[in-house]
PDB file of N, CA and C in Angstrom:
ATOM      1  N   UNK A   1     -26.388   9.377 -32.278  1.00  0.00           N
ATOM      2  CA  UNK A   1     -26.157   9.695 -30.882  1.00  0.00           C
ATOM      3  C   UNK A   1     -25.786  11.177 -30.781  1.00  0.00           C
ATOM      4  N   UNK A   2     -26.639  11.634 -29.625  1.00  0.00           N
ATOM      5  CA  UNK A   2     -26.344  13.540 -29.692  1.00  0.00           C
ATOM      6  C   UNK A   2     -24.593  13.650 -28.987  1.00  0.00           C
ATOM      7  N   UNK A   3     -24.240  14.695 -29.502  1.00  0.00           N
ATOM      8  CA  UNK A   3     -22.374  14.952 -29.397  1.00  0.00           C
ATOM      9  C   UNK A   3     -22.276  14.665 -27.509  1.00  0.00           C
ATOM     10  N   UNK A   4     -23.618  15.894 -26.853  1.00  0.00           N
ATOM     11  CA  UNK A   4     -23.286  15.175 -25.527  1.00  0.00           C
ATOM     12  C   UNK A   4     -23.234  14.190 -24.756  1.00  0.00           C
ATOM     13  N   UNK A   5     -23.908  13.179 -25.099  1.00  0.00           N
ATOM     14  CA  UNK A   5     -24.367  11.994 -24.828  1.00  0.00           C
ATOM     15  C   UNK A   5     -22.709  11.369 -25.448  1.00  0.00           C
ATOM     16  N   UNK A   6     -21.788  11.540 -26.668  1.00  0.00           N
ATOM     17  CA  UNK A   6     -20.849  10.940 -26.323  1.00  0.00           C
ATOM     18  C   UNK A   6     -19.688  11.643 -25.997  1.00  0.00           C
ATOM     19  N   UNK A   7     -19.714  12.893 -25.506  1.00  0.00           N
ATOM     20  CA  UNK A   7     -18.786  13.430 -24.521  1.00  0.00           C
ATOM     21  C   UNK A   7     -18.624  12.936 -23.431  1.00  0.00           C
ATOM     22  N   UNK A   8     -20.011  12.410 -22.766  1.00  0.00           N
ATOM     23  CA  UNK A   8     -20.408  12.028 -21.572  1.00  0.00           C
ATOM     24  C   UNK A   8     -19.621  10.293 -21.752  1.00  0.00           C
ATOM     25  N   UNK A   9     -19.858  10.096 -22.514  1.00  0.00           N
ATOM     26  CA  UNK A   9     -19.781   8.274 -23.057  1.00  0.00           C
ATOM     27  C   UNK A   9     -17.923   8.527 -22.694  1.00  0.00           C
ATOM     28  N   UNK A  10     -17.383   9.206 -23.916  1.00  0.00           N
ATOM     29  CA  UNK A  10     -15.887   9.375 -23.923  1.00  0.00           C
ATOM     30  C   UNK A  10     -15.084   9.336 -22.460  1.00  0.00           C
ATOM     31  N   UNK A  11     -15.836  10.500 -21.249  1.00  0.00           N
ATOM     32  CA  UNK A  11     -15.255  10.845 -20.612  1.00  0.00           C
ATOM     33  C   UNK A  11     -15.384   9.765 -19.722  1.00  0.00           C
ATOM     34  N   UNK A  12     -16.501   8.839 -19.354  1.00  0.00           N
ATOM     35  CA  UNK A  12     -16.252   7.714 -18.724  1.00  0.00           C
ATOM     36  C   UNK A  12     -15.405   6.468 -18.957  1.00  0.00           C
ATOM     37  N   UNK A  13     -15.216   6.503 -20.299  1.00  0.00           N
ATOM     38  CA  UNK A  13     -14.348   5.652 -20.916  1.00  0.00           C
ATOM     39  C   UNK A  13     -12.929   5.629 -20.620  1.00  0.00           C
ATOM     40  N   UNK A  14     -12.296   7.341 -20.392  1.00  0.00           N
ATOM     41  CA  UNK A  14     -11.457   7.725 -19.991  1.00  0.00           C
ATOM     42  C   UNK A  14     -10.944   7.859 -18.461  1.00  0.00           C
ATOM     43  N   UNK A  15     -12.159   7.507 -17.842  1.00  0.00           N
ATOM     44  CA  UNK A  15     -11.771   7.844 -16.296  1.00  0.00           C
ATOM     45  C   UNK A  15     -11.549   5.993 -15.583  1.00  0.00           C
ATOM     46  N   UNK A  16     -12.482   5.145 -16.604  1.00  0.00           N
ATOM     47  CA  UNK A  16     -12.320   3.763 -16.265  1.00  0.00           C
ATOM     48  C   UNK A  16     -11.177   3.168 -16.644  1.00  0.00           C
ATOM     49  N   UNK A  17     -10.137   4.188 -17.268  1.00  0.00           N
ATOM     50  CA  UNK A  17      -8.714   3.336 -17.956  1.00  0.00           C
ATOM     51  C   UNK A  17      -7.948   3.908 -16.743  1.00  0.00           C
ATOM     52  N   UNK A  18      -7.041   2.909 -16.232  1.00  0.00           N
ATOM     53  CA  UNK A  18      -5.926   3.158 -15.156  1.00  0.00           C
ATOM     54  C   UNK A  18      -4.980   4.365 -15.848  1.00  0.00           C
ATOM     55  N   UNK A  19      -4.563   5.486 -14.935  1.00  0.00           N
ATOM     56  CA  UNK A  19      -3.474   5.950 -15.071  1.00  0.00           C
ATOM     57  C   UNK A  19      -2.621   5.925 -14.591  1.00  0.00           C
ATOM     58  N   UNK A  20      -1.189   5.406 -15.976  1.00  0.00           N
ATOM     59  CA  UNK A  20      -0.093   4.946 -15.598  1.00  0.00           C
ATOM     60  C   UNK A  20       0.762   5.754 -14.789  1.00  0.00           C
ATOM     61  N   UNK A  21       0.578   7.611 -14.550  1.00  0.00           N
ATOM     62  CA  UNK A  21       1.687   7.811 -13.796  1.00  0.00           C
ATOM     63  C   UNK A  21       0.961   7.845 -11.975  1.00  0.00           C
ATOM     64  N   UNK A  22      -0.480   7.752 -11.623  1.00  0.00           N
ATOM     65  CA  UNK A  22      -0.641   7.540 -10.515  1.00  0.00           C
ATOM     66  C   UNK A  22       0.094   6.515  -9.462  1.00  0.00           C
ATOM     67  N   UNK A  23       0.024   7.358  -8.612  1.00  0.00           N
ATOM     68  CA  UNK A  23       1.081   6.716  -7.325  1.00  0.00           C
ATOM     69  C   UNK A  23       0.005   5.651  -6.532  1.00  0.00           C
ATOM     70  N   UNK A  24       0.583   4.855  -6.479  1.00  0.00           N
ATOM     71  CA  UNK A  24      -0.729   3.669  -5.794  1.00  0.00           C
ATOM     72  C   UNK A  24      -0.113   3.125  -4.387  1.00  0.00           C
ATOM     73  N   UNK A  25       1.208   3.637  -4.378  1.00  0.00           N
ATOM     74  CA  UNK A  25       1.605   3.076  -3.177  1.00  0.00           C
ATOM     75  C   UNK A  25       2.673   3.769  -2.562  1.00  0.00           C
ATOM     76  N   UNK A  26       3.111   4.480  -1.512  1.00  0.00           N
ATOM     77  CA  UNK A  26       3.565   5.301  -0.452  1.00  0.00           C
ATOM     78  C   UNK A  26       4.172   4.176   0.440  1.00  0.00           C
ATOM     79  N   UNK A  27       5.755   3.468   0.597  1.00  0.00           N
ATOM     80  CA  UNK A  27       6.248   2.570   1.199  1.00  0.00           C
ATOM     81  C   UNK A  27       7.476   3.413   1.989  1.00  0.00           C
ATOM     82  N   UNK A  28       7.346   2.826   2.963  1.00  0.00           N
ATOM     83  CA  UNK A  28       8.621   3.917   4.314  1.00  0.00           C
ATOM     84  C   UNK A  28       8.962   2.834   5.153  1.00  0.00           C
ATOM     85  N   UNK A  29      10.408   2.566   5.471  1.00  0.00           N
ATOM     86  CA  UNK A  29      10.890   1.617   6.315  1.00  0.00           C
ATOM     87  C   UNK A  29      11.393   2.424   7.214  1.00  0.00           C
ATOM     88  N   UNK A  30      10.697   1.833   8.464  1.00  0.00           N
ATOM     89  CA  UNK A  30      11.390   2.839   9.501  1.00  0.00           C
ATOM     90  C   UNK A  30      12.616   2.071  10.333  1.00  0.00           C
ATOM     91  N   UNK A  31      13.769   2.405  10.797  1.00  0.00           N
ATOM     92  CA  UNK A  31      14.837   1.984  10.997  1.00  0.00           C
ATOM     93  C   UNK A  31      15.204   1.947  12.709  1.00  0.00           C
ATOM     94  N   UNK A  32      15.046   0.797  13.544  1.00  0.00           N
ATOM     95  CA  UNK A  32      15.431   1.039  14.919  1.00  0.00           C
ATOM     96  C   UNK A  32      16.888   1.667  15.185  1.00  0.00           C
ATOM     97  N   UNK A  33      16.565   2.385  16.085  1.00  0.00           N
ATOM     98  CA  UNK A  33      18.247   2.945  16.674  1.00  0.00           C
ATOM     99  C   UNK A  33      18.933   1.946  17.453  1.00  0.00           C
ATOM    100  N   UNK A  34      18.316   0.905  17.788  1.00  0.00           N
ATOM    101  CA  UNK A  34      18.924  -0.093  18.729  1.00  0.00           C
ATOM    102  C   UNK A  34      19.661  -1.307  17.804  1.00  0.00           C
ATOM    103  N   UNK A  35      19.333  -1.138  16.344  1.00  0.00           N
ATOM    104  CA  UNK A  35      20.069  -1.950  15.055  1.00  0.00           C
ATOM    105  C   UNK A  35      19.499  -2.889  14.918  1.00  0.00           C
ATOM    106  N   UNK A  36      18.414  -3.101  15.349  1.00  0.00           N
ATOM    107  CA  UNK A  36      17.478  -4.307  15.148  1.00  0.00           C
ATOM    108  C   UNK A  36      16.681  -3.998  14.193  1.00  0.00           C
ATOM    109  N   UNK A  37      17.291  -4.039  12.544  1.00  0.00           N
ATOM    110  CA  UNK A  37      16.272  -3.297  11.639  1.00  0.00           C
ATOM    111  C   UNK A  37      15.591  -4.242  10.778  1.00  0.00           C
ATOM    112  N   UNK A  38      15.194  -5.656  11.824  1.00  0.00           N
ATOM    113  CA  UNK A  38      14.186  -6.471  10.929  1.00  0.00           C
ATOM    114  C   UNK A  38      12.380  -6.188  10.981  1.00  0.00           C
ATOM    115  N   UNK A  39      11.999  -6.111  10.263  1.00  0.00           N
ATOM    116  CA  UNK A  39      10.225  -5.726  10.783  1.00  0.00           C
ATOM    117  C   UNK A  39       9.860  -6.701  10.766  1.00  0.00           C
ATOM    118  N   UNK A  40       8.920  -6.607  11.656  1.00  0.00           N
ATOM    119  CA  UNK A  40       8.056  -7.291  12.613  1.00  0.00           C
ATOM    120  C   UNK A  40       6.126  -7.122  11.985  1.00  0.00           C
ATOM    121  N   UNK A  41       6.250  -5.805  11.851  1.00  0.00           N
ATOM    122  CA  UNK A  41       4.617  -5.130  11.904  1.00  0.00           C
ATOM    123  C   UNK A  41       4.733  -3.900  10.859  1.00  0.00           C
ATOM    124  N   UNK A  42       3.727  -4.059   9.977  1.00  0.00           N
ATOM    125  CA  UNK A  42       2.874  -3.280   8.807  1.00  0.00           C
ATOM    126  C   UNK A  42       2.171  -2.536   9.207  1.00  0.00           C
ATOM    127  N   UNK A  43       2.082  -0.894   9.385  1.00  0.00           N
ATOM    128  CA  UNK A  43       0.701  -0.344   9.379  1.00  0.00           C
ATOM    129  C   UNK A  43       0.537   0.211   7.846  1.00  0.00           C
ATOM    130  N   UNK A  44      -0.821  -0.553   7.430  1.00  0.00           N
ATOM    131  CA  UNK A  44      -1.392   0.085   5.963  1.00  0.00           C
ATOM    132  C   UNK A  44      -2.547   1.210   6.388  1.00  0.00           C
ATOM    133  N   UNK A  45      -2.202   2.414   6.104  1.00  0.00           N
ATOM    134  CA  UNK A  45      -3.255   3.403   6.651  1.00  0.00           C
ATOM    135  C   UNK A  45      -3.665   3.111   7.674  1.00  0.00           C
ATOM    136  N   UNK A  46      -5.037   2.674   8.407  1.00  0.00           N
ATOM    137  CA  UNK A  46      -5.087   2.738   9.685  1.00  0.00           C
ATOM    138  C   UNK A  46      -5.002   1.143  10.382  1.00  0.00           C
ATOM    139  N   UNK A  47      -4.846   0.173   9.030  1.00  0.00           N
ATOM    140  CA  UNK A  47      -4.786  -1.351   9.698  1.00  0.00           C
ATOM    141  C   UNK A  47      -2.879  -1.955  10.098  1.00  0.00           C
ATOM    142  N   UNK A  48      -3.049  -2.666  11.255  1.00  0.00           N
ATOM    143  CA  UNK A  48      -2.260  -2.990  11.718  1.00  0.00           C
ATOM    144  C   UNK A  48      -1.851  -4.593  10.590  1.00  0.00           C
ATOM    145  N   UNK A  49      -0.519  -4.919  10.234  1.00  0.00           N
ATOM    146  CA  UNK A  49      -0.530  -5.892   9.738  1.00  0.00           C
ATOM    147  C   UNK A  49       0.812  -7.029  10.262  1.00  0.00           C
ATOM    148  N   UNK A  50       0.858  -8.192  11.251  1.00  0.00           N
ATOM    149  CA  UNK A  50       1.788  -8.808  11.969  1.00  0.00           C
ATOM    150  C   UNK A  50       2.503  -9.718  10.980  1.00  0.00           C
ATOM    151  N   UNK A  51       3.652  -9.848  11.311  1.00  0.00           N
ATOM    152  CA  UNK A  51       4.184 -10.794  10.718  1.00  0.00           C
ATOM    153  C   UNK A  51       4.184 -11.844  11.565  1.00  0.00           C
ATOM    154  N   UNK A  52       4.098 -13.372  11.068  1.00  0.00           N
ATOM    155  CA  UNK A  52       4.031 -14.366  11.685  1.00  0.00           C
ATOM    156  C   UNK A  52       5.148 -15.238  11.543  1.00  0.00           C
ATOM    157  N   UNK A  53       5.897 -16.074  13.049  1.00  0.00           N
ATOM    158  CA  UNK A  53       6.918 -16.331  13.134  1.00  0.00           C
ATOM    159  C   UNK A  53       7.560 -17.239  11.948  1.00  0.00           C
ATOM    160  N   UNK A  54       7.216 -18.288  11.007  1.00  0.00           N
ATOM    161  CA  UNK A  54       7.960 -19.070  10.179  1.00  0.00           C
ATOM    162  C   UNK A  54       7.689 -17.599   9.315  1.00  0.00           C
ATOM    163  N   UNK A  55       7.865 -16.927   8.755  1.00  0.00           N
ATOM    164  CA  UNK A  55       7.516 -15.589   7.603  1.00  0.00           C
ATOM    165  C   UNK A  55       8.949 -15.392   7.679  1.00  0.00           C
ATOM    166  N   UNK A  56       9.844 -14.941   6.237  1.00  0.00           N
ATOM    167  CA  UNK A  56      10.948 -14.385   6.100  1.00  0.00           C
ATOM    168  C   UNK A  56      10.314 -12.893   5.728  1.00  0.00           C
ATOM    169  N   UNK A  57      11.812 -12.366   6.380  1.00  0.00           N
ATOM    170  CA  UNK A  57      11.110 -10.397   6.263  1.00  0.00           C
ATOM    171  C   UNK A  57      11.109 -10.206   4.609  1.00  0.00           C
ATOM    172  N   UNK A  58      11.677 -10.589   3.685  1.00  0.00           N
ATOM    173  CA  UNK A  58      11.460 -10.289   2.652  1.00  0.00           C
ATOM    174  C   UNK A  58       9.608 -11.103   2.134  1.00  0.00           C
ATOM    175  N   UNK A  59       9.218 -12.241   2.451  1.00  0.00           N
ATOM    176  CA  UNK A  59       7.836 -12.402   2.298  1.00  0.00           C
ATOM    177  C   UNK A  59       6.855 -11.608   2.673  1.00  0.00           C
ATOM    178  N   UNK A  60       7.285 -11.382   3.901  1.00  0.00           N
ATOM    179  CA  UNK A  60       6.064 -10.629   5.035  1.00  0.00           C
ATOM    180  C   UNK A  60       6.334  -9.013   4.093  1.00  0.00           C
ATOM    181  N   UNK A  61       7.311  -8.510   3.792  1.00  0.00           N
ATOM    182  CA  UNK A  61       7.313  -6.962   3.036  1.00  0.00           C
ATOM    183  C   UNK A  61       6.223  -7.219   1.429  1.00  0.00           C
ATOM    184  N   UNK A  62       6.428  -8.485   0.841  1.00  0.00           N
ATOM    185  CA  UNK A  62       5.868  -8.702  -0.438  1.00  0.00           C
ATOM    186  C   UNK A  62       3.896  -8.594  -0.020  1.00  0.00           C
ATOM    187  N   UNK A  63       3.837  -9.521   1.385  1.00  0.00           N
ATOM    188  CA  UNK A  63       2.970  -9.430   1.551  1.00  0.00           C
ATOM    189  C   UNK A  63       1.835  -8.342   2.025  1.00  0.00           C
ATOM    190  N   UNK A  64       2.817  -7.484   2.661  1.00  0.00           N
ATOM    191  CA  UNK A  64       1.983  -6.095   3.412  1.00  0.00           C
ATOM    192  C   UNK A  64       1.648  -5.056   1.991  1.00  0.00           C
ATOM    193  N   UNK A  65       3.105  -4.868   0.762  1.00  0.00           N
ATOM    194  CA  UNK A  65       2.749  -4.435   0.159  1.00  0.00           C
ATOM    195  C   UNK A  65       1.757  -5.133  -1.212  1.00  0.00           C
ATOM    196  N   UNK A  66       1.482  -6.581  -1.113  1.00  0.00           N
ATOM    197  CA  UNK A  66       0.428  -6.945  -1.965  1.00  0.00           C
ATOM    198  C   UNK A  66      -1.170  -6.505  -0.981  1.00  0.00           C
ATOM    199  N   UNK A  67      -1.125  -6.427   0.610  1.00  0.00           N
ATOM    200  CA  UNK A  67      -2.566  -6.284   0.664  1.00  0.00           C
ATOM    201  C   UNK A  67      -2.543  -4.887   1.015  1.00  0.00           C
ATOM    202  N   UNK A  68      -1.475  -3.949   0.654  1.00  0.00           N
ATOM    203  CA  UNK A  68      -1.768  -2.288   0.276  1.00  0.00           C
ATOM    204  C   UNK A  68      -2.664  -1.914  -1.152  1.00  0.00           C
ATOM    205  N   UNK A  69      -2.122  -2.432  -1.596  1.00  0.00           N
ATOM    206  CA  UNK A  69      -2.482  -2.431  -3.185  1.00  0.00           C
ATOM    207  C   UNK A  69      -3.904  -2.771  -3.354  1.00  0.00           C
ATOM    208  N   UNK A  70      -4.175  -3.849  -2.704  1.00  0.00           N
ATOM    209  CA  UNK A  70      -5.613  -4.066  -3.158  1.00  0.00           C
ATOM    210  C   UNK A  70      -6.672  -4.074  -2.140  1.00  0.00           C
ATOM    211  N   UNK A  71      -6.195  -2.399  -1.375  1.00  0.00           N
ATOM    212  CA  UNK A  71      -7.046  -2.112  -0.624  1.00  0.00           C
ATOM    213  C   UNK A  71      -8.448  -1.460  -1.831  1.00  0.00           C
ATOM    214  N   UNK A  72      -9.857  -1.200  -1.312  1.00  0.00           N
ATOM    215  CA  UNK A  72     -10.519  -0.976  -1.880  1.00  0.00           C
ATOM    216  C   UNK A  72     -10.720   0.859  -2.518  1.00  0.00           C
ATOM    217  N   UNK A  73     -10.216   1.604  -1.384  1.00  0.00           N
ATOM    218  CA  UNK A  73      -9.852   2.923  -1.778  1.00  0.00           C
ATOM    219  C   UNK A  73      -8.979   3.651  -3.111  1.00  0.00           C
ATOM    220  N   UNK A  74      -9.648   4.491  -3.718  1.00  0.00           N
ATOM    221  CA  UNK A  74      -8.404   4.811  -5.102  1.00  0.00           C
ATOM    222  C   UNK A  74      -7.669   5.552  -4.714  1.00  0.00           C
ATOM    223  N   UNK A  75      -7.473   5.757  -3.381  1.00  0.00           N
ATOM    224  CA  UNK A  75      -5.901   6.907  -2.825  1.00  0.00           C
ATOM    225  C   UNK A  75      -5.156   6.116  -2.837  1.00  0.00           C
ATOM    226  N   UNK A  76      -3.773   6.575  -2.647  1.00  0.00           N
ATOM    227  CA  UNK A  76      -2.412   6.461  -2.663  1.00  0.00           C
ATOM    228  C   UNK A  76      -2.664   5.632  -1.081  1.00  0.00           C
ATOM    229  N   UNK A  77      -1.854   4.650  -0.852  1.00  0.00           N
ATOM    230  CA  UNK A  77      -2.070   4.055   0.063  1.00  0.00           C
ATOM    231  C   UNK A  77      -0.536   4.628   0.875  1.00  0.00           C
ATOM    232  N   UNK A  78      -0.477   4.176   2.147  1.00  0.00           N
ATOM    233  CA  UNK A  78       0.800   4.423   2.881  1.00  0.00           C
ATOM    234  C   UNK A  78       0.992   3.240   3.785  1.00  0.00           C
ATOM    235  N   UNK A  79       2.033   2.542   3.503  1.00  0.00           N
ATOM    236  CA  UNK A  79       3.050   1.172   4.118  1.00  0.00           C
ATOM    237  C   UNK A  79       4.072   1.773   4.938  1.00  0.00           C
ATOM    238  N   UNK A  80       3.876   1.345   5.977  1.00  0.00           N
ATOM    239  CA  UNK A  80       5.225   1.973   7.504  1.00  0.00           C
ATOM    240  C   UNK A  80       5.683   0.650   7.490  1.00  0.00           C
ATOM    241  N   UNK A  81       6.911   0.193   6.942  1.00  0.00           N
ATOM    242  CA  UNK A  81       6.847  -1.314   7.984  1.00  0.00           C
ATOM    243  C   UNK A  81       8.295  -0.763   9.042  1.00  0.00           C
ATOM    244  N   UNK A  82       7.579  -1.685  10.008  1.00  0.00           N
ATOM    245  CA  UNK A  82       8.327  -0.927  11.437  1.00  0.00           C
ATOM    246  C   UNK A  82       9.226  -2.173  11.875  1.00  0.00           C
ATOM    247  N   UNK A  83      10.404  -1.765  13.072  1.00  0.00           N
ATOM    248  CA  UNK A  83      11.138  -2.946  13.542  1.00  0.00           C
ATOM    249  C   UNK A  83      10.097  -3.403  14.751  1.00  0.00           C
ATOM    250  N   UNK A  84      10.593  -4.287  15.431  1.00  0.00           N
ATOM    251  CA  UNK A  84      10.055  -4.608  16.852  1.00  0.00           C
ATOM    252  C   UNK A  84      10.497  -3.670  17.482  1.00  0.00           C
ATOM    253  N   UNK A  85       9.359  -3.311  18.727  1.00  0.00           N
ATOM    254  CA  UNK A  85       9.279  -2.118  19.900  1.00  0.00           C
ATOM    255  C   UNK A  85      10.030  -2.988  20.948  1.00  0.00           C
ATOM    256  N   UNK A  86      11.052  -2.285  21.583  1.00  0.00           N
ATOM    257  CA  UNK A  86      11.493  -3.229  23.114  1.00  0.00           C
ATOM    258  C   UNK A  86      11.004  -1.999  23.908  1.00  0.00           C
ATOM    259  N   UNK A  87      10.147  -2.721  24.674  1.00  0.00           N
ATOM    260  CA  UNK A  87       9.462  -2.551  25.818  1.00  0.00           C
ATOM    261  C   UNK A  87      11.085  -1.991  26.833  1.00  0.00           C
ATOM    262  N   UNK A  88      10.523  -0.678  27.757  1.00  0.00           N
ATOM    263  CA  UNK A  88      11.354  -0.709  28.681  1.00  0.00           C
ATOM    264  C   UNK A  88      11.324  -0.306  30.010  1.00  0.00           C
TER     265      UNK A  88
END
């Protein structure tokens, strides 16, 4: 096999192995001023994600950040989970 042909071989080999110090996930809890700091709603990059009423906030957080993760994009993803909005 010619040397370039496995430079070429090597370097794909190397780009198909995960790297361990990449950031895969960007998580931010944003905090109501009104002290109501349970979330309600996930935005993962541009998708909206609801929590549904029997859901404990610690499930619904496991869950927004399991379907961050295995979005299809290799960027760094970004998780807002937000409180409920009171309307006024």
């Amino acid at each position: 096999m010619s040397t370039a042909i496995e430079r070429r071989l090597t370097k794909l080999e190397h780009a198909a192995q995960p790297v361990e110090s990449r950031i895969d996930l960007i998580c931010r809890r944003i905090i109501s001023p009104d002290g109501d700091n349970e979330i309600v709603r996930a935005q993962i990059d541009d998708r909206i994600l609801k929590r549904s009423a029997d859901e404990t906030e610690d499930a619904f957080a496991g869950r927004a950040k399991a379907e961050a993760r295995m979005s299809i994009t290799p960027r760094p993803h970004r998780l807002i989970l937000l409180p409920e909005v009171k309307e006024q």
